[in-house]
C-alpha atoms as a PDB file:
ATOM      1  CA  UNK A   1       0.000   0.000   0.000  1.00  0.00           C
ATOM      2  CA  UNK A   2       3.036   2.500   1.000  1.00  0.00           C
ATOM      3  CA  UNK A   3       3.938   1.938  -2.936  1.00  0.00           C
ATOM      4  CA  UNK A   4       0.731   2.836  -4.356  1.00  0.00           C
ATOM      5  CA  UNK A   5       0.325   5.782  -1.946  1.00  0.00           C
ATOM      6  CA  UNK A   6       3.844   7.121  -3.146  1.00  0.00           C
ATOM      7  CA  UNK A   7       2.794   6.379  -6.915  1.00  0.00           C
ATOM      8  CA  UNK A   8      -0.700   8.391  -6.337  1.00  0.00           C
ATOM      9  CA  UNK A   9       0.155  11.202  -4.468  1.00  0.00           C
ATOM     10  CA  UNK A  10      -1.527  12.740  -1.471  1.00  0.00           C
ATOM     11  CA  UNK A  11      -5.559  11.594  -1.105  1.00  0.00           C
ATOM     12  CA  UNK A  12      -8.104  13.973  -2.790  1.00  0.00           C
ATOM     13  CA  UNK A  13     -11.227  12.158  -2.194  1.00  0.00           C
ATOM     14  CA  UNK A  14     -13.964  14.445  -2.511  1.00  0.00           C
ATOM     15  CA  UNK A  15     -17.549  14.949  -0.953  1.00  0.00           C
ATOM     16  CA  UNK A  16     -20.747  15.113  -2.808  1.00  0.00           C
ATOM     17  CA  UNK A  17     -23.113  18.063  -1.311  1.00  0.00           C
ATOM     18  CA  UNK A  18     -25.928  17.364  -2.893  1.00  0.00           C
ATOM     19  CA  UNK A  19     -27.545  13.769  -1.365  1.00  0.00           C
ATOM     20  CA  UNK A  20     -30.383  13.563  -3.214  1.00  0.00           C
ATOM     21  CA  UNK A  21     -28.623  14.368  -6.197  1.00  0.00           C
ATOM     22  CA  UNK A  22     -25.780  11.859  -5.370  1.00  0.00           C
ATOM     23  CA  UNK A  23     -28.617   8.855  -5.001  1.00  0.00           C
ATOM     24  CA  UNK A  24     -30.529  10.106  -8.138  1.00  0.00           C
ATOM     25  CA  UNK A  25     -27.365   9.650  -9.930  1.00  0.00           C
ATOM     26  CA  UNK A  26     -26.647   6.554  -8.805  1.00  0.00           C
ATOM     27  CA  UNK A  27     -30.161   5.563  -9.415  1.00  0.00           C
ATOM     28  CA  UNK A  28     -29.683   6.050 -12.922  1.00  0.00           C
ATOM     29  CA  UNK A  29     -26.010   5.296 -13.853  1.00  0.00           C
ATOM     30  CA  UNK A  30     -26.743   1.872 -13.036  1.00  0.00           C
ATOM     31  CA  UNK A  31     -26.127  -0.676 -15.626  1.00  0.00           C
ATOM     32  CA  UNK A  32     -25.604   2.031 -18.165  1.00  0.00           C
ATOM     33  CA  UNK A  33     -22.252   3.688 -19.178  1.00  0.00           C
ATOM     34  CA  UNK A  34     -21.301   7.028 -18.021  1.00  0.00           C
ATOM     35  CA  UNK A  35     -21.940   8.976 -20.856  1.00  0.00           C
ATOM     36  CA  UNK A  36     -25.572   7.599 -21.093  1.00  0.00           C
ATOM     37  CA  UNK A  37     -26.162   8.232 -17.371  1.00  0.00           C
ATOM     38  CA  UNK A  38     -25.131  12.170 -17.803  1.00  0.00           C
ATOM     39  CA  UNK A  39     -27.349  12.669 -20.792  1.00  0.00           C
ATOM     40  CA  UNK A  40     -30.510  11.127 -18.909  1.00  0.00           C
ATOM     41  CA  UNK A  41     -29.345  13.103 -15.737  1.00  0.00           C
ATOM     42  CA  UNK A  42     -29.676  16.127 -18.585  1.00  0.00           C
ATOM     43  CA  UNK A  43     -32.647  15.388 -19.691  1.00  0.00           C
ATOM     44  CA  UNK A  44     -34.631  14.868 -16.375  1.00  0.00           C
ATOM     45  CA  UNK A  45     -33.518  17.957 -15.115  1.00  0.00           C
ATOM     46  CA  UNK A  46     -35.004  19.752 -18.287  1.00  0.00           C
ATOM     47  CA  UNK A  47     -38.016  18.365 -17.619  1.00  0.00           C
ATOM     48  CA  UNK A  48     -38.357  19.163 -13.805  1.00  0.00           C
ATOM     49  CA  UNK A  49     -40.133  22.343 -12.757  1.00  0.00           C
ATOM     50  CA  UNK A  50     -37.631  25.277 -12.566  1.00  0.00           C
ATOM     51  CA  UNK A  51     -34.905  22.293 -13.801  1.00  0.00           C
ATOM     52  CA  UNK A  52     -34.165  21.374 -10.392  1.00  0.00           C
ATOM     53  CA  UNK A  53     -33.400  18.227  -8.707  1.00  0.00           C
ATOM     54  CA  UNK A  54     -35.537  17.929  -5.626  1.00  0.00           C
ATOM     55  CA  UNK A  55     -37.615  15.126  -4.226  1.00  0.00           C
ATOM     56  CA  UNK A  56     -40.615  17.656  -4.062  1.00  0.00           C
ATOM     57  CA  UNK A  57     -39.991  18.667  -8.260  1.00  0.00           C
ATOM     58  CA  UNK A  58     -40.257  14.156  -9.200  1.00  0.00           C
ATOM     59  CA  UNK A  59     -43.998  14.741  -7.928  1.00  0.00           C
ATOM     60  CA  UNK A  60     -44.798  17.690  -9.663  1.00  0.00           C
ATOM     61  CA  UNK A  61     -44.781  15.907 -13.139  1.00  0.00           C
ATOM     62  CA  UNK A  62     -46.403  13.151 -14.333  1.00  0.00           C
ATOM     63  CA  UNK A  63     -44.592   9.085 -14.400  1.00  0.00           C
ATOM     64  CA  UNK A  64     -44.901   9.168 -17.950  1.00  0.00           C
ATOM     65  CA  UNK A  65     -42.445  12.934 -17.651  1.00  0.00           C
ATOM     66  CA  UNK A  66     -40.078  11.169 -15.935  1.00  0.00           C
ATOM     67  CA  UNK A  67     -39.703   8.713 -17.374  1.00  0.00           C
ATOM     68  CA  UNK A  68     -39.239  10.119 -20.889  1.00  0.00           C
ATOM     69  CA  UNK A  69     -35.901  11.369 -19.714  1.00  0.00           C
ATOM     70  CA  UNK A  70     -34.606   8.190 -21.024  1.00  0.00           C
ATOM     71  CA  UNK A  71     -35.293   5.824 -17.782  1.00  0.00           C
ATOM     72  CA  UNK A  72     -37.192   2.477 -17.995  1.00  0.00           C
ATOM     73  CA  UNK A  73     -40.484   1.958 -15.677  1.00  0.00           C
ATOM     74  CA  UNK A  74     -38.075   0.098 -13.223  1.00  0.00           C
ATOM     75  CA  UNK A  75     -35.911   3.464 -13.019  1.00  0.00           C
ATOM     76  CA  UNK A  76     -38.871   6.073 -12.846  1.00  0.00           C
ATOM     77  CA  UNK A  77     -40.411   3.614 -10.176  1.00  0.00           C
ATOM     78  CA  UNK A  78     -37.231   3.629  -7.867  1.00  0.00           C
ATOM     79  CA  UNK A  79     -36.365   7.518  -8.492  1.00  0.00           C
ATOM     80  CA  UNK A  80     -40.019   8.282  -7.336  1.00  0.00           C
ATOM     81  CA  UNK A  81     -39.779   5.883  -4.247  1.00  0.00           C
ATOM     82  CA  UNK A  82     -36.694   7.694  -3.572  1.00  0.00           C
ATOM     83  CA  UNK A  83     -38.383  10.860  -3.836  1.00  0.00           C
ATOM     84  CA  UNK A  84     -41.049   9.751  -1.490  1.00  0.00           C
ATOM     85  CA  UNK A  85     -38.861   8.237   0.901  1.00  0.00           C
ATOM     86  CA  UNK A  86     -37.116  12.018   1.226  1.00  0.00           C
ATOM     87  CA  UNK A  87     -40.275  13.734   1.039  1.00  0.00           C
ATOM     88  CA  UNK A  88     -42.367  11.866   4.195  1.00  0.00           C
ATOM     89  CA  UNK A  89     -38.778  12.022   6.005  1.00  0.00           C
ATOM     90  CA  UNK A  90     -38.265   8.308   5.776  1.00  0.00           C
ATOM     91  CA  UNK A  91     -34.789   9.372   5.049  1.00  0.00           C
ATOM     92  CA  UNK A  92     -34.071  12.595   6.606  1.00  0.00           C
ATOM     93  CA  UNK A  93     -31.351  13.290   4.146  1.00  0.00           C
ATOM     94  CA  UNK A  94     -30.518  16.619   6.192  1.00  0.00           C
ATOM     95  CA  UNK A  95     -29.750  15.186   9.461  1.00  0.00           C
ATOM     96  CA  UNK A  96     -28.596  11.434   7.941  1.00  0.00           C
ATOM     97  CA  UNK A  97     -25.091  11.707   8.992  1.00  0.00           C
ATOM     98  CA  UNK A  98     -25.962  11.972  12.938  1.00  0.00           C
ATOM     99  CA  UNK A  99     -26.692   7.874  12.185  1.00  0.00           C
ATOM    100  CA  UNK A 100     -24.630   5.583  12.201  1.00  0.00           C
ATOM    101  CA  UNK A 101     -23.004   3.480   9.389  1.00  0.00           C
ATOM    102  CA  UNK A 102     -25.217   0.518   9.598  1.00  0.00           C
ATOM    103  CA  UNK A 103     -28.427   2.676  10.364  1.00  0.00           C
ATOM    104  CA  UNK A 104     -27.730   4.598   6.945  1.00  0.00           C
ATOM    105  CA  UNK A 105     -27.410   1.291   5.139  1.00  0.00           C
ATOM    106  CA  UNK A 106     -30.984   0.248   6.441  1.00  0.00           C
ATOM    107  CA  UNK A 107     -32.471   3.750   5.675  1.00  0.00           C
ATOM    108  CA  UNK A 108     -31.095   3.262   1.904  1.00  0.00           C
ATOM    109  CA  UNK A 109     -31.952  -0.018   1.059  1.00  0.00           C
ATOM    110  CA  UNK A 110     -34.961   0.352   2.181  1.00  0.00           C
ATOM    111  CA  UNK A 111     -35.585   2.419  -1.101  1.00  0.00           C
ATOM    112  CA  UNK A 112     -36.320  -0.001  -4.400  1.00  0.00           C
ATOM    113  CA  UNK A 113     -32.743   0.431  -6.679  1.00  0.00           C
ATOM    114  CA  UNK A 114     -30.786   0.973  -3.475  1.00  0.00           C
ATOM    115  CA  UNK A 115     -28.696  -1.789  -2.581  1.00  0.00           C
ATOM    116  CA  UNK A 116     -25.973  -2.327  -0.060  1.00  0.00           C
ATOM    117  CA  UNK A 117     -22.974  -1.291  -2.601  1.00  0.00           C
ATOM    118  CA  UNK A 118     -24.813   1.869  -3.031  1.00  0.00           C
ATOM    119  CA  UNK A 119     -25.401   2.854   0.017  1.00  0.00           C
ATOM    120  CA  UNK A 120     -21.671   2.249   1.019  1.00  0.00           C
ATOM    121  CA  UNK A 121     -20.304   4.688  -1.483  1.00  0.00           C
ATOM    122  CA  UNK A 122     -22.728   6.998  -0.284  1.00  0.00           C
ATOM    123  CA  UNK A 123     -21.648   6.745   3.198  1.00  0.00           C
ATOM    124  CA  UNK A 124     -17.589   7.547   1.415  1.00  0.00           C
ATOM    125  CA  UNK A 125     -18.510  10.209  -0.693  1.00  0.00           C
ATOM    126  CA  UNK A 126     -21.885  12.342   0.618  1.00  0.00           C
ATOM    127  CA  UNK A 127     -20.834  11.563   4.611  1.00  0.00           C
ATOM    128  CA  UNK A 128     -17.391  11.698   4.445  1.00  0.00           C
ATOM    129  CA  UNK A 129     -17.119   8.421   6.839  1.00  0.00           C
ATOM    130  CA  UNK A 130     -12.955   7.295   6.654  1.00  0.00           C
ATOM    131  CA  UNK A 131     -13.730   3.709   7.647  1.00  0.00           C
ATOM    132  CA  UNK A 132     -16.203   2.575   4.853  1.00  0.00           C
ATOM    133  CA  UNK A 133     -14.581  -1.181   2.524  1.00  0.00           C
ATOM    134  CA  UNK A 134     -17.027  -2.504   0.110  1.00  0.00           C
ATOM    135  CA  UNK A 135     -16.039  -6.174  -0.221  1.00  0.00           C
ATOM    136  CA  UNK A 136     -18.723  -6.219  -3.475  1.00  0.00           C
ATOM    137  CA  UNK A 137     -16.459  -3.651  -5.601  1.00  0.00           C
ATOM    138  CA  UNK A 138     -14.760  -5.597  -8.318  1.00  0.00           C
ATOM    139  CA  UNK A 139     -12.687  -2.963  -8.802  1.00  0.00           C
ATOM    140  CA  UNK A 140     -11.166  -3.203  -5.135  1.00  0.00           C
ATOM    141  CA  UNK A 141     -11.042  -6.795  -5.142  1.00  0.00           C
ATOM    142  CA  UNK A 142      -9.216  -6.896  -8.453  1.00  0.00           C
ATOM    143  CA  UNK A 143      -6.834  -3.816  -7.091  1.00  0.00           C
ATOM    144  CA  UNK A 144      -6.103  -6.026  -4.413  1.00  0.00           C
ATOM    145  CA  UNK A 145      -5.720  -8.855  -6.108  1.00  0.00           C
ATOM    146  CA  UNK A 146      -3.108  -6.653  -7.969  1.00  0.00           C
ATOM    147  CA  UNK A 147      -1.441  -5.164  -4.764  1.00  0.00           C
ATOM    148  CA  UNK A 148      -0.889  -8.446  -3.139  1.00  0.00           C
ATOM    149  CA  UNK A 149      -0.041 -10.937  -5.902  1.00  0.00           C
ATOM    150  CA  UNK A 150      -2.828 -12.986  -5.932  1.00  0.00           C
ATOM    151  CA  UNK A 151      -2.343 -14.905  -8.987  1.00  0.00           C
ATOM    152  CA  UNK A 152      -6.855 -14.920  -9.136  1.00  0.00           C
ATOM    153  CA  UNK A 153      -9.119 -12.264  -8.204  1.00  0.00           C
ATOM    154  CA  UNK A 154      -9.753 -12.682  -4.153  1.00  0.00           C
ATOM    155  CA  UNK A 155     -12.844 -13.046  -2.762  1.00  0.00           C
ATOM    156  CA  UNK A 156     -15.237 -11.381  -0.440  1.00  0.00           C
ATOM    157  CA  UNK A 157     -13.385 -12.756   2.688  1.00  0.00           C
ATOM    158  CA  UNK A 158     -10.265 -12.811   1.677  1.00  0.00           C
ATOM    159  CA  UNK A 159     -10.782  -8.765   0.988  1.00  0.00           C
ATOM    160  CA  UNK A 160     -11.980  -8.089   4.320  1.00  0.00           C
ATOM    161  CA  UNK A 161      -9.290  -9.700   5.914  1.00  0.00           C
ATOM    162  CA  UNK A 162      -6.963  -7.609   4.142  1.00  0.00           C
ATOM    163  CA  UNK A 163      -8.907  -4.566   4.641  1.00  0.00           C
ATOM    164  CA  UNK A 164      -8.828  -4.621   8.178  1.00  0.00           C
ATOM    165  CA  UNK A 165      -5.313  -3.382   8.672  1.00  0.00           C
ATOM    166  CA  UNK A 166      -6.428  -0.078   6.987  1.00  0.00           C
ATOM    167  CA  UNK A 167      -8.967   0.553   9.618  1.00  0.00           C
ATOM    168  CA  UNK A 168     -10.087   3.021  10.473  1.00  0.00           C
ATOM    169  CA  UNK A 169      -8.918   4.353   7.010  1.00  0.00           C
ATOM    170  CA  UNK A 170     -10.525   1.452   4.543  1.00  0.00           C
ATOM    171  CA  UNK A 171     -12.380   4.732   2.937  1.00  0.00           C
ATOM    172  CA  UNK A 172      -8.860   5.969   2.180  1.00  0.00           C
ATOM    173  CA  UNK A 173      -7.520   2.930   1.440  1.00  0.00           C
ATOM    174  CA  UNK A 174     -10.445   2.127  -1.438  1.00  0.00           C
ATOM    175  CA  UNK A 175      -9.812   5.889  -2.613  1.00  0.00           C
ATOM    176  CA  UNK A 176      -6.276   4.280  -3.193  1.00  0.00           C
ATOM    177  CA  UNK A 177      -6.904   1.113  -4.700  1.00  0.00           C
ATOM    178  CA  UNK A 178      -9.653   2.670  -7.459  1.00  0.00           C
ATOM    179  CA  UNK A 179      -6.823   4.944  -8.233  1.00  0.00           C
ATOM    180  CA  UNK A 180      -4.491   1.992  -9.337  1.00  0.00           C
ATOM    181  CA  UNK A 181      -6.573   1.424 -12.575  1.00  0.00           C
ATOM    182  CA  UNK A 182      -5.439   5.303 -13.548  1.00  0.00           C
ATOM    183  CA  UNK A 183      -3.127   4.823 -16.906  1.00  0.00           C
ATOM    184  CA  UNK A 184      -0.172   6.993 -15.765  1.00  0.00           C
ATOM    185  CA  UNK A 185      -0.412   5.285 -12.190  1.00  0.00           C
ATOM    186  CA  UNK A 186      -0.936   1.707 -13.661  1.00  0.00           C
ATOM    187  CA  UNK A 187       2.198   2.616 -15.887  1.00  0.00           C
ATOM    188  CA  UNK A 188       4.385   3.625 -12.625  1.00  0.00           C
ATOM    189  CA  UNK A 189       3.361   1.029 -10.818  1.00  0.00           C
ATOM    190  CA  UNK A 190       4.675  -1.401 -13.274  1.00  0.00           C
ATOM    191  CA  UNK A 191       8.193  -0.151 -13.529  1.00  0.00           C
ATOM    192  CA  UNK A 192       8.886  -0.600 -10.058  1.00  0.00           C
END
């Protein structure tokens, strides 16, 4: 880890303001590419009143508005639960970070198209928590695969195990590992 750390440079993990923004996006990037997922976010936001992202602006339009943004009935159905969910204060997004880790998972996945993954990046990059490993990321388990040698991709338990000596910095520690995949640091990593 000391090596990857030197190759990446000093941490610049970043928070995301905006929660119901952050879980709308998520919402729809999944199982699309990136550039997809930005051109529905686009379009949805057109069609909101006053083009702004709010739980109270999905209910002002009709299903059938959202969902011409580009979204399938699954995606319309989860953004609106989500909406509702925020709304009625099941999830008090403005006071969410005075609960704990595992209380903020149950909050989230209690919304349809919010699973456990989800809600752990959330809880790294809207709440800022430092000790946050998501043993479901590929991309961490094949980083650490990479770090460590393993000659296949380790699994779920194997991850964890290896996680724990970054606590309480597995946040960090993931911010470092994602970065690995990075061409330039990829390249430096190699030559040593």
């Amino acid at each position: 880890m000391k090596r990857l750390i030197t190759a990446v440079g000093p941490c610049e993990l970043k928070m995301e303001k905006d929660r119901f923004r952050t879980l709308v996006r998520s919402i729809i990037g999944q199982q699309i590419s990136t550039a997809a997922a930005k051109s529905v976010m686009a379009k949805l936001e057109d069609r909101l009143p006053g083009d702004r992202l709010t739980p109270d602006a999905f209910h002002q339009i009709s299903f059938e508005e959202v969902k011409s943004s580009g979204l399938s009935r699954q995606k319309t159905e989860y953004l609106l639960d989500l909406a509702t969910h925020v709304l009625d204060e099941r999830l008090p997004l403005a006071k969410i970070g005075r609960f704990t880790d595992e209380r903020v998972i149950e909050m989230l996945t209690d919304i349809r198209g919010i699973g456990i993954w989800t809600a752990q990046m959330f809880l790294m990059f809207s709440l800022g928590r430092l000790d946050i490993f998501a043993p479901d990321d590929l991309g961490l388990r094949a980083a650490i695969g990479n770090l460590y040698d393993y000659e296949e991709r380790p699994g779920k338990k194997e991850c964890v195990a290896v996680a724990q000596q970054w606590a309480p910095y597995r946040t960090i520690a993931s911010w470092y590992l994602w970065r690995s995949f990075e061409p330039h640091i990829k390249e430096e990593w190699n030559d040593d």
